[in-house]
PDB file of N, CA and C in Angstrom:
ATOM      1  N   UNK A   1      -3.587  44.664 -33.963  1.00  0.00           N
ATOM      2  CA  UNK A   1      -4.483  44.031 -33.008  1.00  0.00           C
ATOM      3  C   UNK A   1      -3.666  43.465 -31.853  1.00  0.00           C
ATOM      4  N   UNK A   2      -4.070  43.759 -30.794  1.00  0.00           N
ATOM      5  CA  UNK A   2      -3.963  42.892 -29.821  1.00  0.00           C
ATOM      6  C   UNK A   2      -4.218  41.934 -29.272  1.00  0.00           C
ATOM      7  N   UNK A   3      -3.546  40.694 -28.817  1.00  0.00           N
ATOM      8  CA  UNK A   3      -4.019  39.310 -28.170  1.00  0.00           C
ATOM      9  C   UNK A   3      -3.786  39.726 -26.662  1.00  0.00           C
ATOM     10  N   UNK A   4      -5.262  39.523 -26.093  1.00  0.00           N
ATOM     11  CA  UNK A   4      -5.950  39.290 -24.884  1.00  0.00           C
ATOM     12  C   UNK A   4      -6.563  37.884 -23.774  1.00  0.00           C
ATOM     13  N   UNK A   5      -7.408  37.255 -24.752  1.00  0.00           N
ATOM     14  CA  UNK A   5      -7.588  35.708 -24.264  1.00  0.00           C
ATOM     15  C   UNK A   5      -8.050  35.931 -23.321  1.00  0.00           C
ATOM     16  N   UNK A   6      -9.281  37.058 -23.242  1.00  0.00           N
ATOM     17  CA  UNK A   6     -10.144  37.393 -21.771  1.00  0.00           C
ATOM     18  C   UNK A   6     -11.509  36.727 -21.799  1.00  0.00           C
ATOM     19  N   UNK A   7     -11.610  35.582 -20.434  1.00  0.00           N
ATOM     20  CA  UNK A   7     -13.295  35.123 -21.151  1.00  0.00           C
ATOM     21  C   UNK A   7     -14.098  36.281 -20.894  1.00  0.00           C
ATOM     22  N   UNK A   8     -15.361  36.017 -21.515  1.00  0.00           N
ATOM     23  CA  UNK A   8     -15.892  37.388 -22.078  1.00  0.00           C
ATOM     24  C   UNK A   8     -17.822  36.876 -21.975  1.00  0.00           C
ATOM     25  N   UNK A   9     -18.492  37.327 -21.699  1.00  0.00           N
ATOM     26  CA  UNK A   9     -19.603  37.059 -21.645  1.00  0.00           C
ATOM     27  C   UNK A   9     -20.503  37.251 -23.144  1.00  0.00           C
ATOM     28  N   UNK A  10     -20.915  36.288 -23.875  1.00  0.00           N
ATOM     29  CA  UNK A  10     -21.648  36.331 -25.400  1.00  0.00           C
ATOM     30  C   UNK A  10     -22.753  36.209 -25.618  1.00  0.00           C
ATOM     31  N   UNK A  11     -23.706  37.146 -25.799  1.00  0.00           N
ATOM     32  CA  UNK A  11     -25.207  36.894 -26.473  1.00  0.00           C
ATOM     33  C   UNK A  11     -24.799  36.298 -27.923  1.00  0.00           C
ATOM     34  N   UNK A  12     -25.439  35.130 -28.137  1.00  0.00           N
ATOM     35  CA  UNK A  12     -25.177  34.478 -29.497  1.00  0.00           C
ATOM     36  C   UNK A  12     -26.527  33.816 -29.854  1.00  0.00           C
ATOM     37  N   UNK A  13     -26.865  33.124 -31.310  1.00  0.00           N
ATOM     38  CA  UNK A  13     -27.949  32.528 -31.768  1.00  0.00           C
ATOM     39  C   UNK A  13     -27.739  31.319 -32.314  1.00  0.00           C
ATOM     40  N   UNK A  14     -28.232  30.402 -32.964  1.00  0.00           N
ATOM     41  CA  UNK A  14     -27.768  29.044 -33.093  1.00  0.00           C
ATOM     42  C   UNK A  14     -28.803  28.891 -34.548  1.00  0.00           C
ATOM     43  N   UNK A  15     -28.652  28.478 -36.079  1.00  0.00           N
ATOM     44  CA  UNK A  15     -29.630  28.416 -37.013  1.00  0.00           C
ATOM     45  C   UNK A  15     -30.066  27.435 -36.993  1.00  0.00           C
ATOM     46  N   UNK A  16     -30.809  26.034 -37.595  1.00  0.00           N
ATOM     47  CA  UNK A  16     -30.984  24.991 -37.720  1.00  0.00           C
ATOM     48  C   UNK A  16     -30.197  24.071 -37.881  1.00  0.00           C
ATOM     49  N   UNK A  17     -28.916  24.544 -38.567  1.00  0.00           N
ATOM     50  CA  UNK A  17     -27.727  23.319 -38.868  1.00  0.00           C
ATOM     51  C   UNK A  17     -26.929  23.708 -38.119  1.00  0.00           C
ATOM     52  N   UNK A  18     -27.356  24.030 -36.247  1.00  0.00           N
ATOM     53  CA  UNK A  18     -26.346  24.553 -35.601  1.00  0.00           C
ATOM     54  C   UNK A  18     -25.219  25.146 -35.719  1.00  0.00           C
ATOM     55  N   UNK A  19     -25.393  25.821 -36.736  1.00  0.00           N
ATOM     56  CA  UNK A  19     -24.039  27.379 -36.730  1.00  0.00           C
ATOM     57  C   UNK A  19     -24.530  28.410 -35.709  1.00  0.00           C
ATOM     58  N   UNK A  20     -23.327  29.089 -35.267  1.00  0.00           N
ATOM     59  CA  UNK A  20     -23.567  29.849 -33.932  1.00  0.00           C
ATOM     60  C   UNK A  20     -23.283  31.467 -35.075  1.00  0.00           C
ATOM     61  N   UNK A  21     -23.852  32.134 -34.517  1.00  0.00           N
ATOM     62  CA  UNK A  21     -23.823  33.464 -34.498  1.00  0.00           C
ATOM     63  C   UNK A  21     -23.527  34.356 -33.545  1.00  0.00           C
ATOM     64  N   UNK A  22     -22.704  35.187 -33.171  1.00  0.00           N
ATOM     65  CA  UNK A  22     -22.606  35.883 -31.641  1.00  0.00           C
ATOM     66  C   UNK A  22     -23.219  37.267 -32.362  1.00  0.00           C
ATOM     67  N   UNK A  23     -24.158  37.629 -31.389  1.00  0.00           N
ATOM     68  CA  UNK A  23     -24.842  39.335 -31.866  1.00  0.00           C
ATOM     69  C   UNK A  23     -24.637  39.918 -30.702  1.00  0.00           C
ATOM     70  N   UNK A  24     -24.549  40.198 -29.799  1.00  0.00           N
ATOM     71  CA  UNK A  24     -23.941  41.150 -28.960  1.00  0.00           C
ATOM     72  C   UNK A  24     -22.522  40.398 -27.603  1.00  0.00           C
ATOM     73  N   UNK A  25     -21.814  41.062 -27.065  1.00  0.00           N
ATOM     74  CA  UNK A  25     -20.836  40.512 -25.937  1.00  0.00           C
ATOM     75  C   UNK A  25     -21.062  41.793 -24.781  1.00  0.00           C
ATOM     76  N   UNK A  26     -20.977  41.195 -23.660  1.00  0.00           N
ATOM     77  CA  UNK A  26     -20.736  42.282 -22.533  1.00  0.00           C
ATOM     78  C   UNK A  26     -18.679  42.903 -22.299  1.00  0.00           C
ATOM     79  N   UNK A  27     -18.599  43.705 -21.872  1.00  0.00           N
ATOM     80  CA  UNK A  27     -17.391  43.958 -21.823  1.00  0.00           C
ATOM     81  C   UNK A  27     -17.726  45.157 -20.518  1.00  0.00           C
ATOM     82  N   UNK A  28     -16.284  44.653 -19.522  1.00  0.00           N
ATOM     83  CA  UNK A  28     -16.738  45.184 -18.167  1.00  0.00           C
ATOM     84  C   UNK A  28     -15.613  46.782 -18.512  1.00  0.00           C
ATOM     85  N   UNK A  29     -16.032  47.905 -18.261  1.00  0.00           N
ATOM     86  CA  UNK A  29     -15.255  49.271 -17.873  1.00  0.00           C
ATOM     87  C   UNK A  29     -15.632  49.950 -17.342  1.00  0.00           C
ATOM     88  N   UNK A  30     -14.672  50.550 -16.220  1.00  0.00           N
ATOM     89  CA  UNK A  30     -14.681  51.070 -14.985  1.00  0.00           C
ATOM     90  C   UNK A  30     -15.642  50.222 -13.843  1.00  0.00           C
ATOM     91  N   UNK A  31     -15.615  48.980 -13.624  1.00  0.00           N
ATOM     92  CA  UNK A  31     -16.782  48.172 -13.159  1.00  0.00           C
ATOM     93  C   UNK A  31     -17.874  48.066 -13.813  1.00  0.00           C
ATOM     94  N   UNK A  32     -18.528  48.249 -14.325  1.00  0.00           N
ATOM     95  CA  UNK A  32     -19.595  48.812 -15.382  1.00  0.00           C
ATOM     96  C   UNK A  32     -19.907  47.763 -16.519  1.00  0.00           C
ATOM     97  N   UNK A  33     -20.651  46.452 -16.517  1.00  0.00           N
ATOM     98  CA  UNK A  33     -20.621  46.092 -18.056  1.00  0.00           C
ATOM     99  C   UNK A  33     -21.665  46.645 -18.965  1.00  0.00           C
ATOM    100  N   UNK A  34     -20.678  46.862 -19.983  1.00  0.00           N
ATOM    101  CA  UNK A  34     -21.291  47.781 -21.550  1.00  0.00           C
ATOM    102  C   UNK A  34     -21.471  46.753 -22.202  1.00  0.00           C
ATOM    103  N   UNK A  35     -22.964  46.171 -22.829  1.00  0.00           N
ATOM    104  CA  UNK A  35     -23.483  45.309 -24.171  1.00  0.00           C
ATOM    105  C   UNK A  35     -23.028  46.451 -25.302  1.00  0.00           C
ATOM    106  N   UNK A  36     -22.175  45.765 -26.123  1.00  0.00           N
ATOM    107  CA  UNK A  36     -21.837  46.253 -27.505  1.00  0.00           C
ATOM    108  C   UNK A  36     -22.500  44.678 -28.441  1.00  0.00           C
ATOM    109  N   UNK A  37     -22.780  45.626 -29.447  1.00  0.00           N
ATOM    110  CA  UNK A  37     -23.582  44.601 -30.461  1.00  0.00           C
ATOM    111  C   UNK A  37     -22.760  44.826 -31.426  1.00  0.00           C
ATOM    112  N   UNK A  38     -22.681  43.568 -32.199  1.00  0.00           N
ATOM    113  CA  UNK A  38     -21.353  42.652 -32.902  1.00  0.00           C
ATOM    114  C   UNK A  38     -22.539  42.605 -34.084  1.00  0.00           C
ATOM    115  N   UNK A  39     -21.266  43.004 -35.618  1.00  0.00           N
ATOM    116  CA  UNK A  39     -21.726  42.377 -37.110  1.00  0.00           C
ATOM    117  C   UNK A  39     -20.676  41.424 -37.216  1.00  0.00           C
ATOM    118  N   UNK A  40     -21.159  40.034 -37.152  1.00  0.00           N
ATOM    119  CA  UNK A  40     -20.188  39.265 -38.053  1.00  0.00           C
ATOM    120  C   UNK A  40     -19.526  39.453 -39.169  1.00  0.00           C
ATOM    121  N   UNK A  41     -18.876  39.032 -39.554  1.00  0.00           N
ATOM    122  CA  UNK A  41     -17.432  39.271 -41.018  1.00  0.00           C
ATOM    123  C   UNK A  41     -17.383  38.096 -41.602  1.00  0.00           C
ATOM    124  N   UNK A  42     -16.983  37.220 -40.674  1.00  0.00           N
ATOM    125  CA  UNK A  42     -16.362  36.022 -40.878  1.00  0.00           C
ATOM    126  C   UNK A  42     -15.758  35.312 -40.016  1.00  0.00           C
ATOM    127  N   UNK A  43     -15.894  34.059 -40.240  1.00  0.00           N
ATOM    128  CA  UNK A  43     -15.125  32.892 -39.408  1.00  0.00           C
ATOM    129  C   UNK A  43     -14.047  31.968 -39.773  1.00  0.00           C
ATOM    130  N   UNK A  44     -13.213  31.348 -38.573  1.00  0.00           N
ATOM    131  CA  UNK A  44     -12.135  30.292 -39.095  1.00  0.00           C
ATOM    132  C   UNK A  44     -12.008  29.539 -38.109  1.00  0.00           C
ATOM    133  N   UNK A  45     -12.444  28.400 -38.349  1.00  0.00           N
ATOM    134  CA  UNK A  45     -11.851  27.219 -37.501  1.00  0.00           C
ATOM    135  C   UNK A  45     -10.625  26.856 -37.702  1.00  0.00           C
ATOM    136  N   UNK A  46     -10.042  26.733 -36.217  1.00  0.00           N
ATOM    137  CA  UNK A  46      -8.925  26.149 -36.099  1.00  0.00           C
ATOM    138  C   UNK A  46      -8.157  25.148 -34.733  1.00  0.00           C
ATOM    139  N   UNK A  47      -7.247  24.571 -35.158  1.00  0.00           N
ATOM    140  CA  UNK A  47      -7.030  23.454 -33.892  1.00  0.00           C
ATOM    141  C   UNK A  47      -5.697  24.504 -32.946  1.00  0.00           C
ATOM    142  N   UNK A  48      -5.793  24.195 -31.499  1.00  0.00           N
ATOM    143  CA  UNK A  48      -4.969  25.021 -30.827  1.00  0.00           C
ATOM    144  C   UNK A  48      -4.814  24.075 -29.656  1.00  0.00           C
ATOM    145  N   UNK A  49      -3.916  23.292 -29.746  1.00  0.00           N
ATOM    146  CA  UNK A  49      -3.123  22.228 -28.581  1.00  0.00           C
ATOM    147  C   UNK A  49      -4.402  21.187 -28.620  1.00  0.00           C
ATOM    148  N   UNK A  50      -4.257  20.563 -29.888  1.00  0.00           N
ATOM    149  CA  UNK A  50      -5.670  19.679 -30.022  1.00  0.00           C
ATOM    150  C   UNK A  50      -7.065  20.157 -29.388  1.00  0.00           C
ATOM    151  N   UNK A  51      -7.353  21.543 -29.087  1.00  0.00           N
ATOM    152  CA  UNK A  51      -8.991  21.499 -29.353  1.00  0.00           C
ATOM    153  C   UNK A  51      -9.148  22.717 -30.475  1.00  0.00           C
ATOM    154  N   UNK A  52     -10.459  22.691 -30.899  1.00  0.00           N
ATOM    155  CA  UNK A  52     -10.847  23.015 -31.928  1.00  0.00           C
ATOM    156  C   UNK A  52     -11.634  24.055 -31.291  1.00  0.00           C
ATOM    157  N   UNK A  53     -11.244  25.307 -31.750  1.00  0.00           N
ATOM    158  CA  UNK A  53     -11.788  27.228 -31.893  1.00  0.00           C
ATOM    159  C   UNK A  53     -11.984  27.156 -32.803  1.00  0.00           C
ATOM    160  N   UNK A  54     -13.365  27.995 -32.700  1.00  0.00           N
ATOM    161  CA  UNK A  54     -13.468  29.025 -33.731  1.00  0.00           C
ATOM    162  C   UNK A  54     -13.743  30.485 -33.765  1.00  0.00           C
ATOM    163  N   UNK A  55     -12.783  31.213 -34.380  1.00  0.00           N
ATOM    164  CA  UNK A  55     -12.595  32.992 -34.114  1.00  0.00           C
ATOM    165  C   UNK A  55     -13.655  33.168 -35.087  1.00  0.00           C
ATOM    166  N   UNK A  56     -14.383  34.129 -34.686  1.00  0.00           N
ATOM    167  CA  UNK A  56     -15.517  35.289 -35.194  1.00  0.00           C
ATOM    168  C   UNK A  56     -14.870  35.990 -35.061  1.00  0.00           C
ATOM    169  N   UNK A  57     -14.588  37.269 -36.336  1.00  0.00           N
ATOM    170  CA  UNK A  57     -14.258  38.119 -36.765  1.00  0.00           C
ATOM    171  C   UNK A  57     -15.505  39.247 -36.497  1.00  0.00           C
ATOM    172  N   UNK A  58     -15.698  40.464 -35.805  1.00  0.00           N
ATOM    173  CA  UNK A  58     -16.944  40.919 -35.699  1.00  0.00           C
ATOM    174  C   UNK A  58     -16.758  42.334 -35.777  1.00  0.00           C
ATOM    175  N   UNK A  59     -17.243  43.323 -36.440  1.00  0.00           N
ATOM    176  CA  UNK A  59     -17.290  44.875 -36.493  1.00  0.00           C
ATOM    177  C   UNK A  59     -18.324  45.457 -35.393  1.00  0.00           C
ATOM    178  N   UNK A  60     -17.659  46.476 -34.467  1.00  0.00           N
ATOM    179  CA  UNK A  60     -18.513  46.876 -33.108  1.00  0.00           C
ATOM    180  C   UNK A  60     -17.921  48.069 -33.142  1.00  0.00           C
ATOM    181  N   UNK A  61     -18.814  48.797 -32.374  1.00  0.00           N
ATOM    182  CA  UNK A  61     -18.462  50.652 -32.055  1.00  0.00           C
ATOM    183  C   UNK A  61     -17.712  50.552 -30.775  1.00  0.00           C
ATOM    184  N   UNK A  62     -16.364  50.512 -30.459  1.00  0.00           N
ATOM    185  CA  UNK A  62     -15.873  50.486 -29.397  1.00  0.00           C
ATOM    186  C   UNK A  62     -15.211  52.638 -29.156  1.00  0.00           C
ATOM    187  N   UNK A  63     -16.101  52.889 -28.234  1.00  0.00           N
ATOM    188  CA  UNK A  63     -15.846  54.221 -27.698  1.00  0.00           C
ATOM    189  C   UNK A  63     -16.140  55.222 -28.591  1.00  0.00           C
ATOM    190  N   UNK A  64     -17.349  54.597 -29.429  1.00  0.00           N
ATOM    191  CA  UNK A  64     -17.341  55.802 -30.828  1.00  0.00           C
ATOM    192  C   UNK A  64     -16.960  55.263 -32.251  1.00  0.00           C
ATOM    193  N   UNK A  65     -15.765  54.832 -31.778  1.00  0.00           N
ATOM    194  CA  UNK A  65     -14.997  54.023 -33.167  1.00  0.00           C
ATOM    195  C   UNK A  65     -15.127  52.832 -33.378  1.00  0.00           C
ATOM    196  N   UNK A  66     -15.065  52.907 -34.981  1.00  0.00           N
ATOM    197  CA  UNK A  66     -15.784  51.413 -35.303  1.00  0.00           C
ATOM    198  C   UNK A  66     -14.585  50.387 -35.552  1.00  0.00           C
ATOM    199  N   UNK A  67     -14.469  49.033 -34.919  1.00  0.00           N
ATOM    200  CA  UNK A  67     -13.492  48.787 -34.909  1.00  0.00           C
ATOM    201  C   UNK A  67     -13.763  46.686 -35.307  1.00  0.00           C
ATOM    202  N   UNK A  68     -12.780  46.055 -35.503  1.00  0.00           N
ATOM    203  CA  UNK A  68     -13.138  44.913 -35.489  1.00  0.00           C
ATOM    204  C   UNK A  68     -12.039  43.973 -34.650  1.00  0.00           C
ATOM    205  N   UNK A  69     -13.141  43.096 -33.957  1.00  0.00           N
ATOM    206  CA  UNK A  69     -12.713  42.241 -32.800  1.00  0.00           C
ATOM    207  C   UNK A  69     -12.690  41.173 -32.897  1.00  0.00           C
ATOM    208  N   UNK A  70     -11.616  40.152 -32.426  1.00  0.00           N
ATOM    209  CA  UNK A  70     -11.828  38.772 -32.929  1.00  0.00           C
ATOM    210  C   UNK A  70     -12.578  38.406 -31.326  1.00  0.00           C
ATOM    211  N   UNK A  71     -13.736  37.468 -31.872  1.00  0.00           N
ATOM    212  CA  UNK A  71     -13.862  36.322 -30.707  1.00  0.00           C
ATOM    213  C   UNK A  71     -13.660  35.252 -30.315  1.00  0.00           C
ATOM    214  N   UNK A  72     -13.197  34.302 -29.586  1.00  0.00           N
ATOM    215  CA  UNK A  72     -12.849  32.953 -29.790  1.00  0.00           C
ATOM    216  C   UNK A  72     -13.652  32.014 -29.469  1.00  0.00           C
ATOM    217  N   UNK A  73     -14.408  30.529 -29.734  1.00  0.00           N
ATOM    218  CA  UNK A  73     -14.918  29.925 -28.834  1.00  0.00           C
ATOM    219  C   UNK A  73     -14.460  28.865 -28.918  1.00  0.00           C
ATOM    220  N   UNK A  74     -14.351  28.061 -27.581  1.00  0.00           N
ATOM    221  CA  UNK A  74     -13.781  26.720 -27.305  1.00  0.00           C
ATOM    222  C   UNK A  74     -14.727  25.978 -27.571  1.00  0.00           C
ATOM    223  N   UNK A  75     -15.215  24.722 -28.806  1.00  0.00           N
ATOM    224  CA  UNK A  75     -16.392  24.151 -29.084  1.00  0.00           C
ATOM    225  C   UNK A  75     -15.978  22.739 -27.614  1.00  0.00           C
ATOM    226  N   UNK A  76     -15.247  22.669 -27.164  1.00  0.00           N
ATOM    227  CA  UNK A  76     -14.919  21.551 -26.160  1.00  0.00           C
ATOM    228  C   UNK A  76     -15.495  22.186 -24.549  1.00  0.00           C
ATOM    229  N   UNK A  77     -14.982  22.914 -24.392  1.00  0.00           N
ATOM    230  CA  UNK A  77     -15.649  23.953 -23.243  1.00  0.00           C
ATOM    231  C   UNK A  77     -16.707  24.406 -23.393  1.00  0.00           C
ATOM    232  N   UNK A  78     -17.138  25.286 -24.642  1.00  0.00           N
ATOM    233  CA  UNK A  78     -19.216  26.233 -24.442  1.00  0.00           C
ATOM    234  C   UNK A  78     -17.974  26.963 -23.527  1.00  0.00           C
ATOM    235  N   UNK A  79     -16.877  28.052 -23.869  1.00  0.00           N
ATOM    236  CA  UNK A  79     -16.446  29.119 -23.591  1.00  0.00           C
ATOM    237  C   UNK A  79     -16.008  30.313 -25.150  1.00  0.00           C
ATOM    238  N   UNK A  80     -16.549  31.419 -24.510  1.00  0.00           N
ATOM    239  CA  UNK A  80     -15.887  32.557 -25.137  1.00  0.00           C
ATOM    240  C   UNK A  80     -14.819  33.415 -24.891  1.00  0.00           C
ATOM    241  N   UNK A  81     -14.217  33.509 -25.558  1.00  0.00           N
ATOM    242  CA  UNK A  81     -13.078  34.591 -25.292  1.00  0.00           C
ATOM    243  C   UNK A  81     -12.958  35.827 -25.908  1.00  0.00           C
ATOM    244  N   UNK A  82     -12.332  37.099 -25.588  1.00  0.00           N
ATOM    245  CA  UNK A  82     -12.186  37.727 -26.499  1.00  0.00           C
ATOM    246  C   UNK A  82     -10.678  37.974 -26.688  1.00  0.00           C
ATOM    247  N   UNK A  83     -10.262  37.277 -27.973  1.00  0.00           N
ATOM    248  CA  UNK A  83      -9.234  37.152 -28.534  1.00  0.00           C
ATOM    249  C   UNK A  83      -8.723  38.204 -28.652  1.00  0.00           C
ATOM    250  N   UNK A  84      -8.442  38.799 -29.626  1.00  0.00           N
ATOM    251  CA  UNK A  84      -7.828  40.256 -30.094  1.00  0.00           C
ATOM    252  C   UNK A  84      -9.083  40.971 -29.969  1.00  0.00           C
ATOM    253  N   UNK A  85      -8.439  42.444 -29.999  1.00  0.00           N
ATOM    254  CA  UNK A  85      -8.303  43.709 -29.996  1.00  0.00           C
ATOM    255  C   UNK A  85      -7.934  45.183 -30.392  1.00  0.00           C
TER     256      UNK A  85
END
C-alpha cells in the first residue's frame, strides 16, 4: 500500500450512537470525478501529533480490480483523507 494523505471528498452515514460509516468517496481522474462505493472492513482509532483519526479500512473496485483502501478522518477537523492505496 501506498501513503497518500489526499483530502478526498466522502459520502458517509452516521447510526444513532453516532458511528460514522463512509459508503461511497469521489476520486478525481483525468479531471473527471468517479463515485466509487466503499464496503467497510474495519476500523482503528488512533492519536497522530495529539489529534485523534480514525482509518476505515474499505474494499472498492478500483479500475476493475477489487482492491482495499484506507480512509482517514480527522474527528477535530470533519476532514477526510485518503490515506493509503
Amino acid at each position: 500500500m501506498k501513503i497518500v494523505m489526499n483530502p478526498i471528498k466522502v459520502y458517509a452515514v452516521c447510526d444513532q450512537n453516532g458511528n460514522i460509516k463512509p459508503i461511497a468517496c469521489c476520486l478525481e481522474e483525468n479531471g473527471e470525478n468517479i463515485k466509487i462505493n466503499l464496503e467497510l472492513q474495519g476500523t482503528e482509532e488512533q492519536k497522530v501529533v495529539g489529534r485523534i483519526m480514525i482509518n476505515f479500512f474499505c474494499r472498492c473496485l478500483l479500475g476493475g480490480c477489487e482492491q482495499v483502501i484506507v480512509l482517514r478522518y480527522d474527528v477535530k477537523e470533519h476532514r477526510w483523507y485518503l490515506y493509503k492505496i
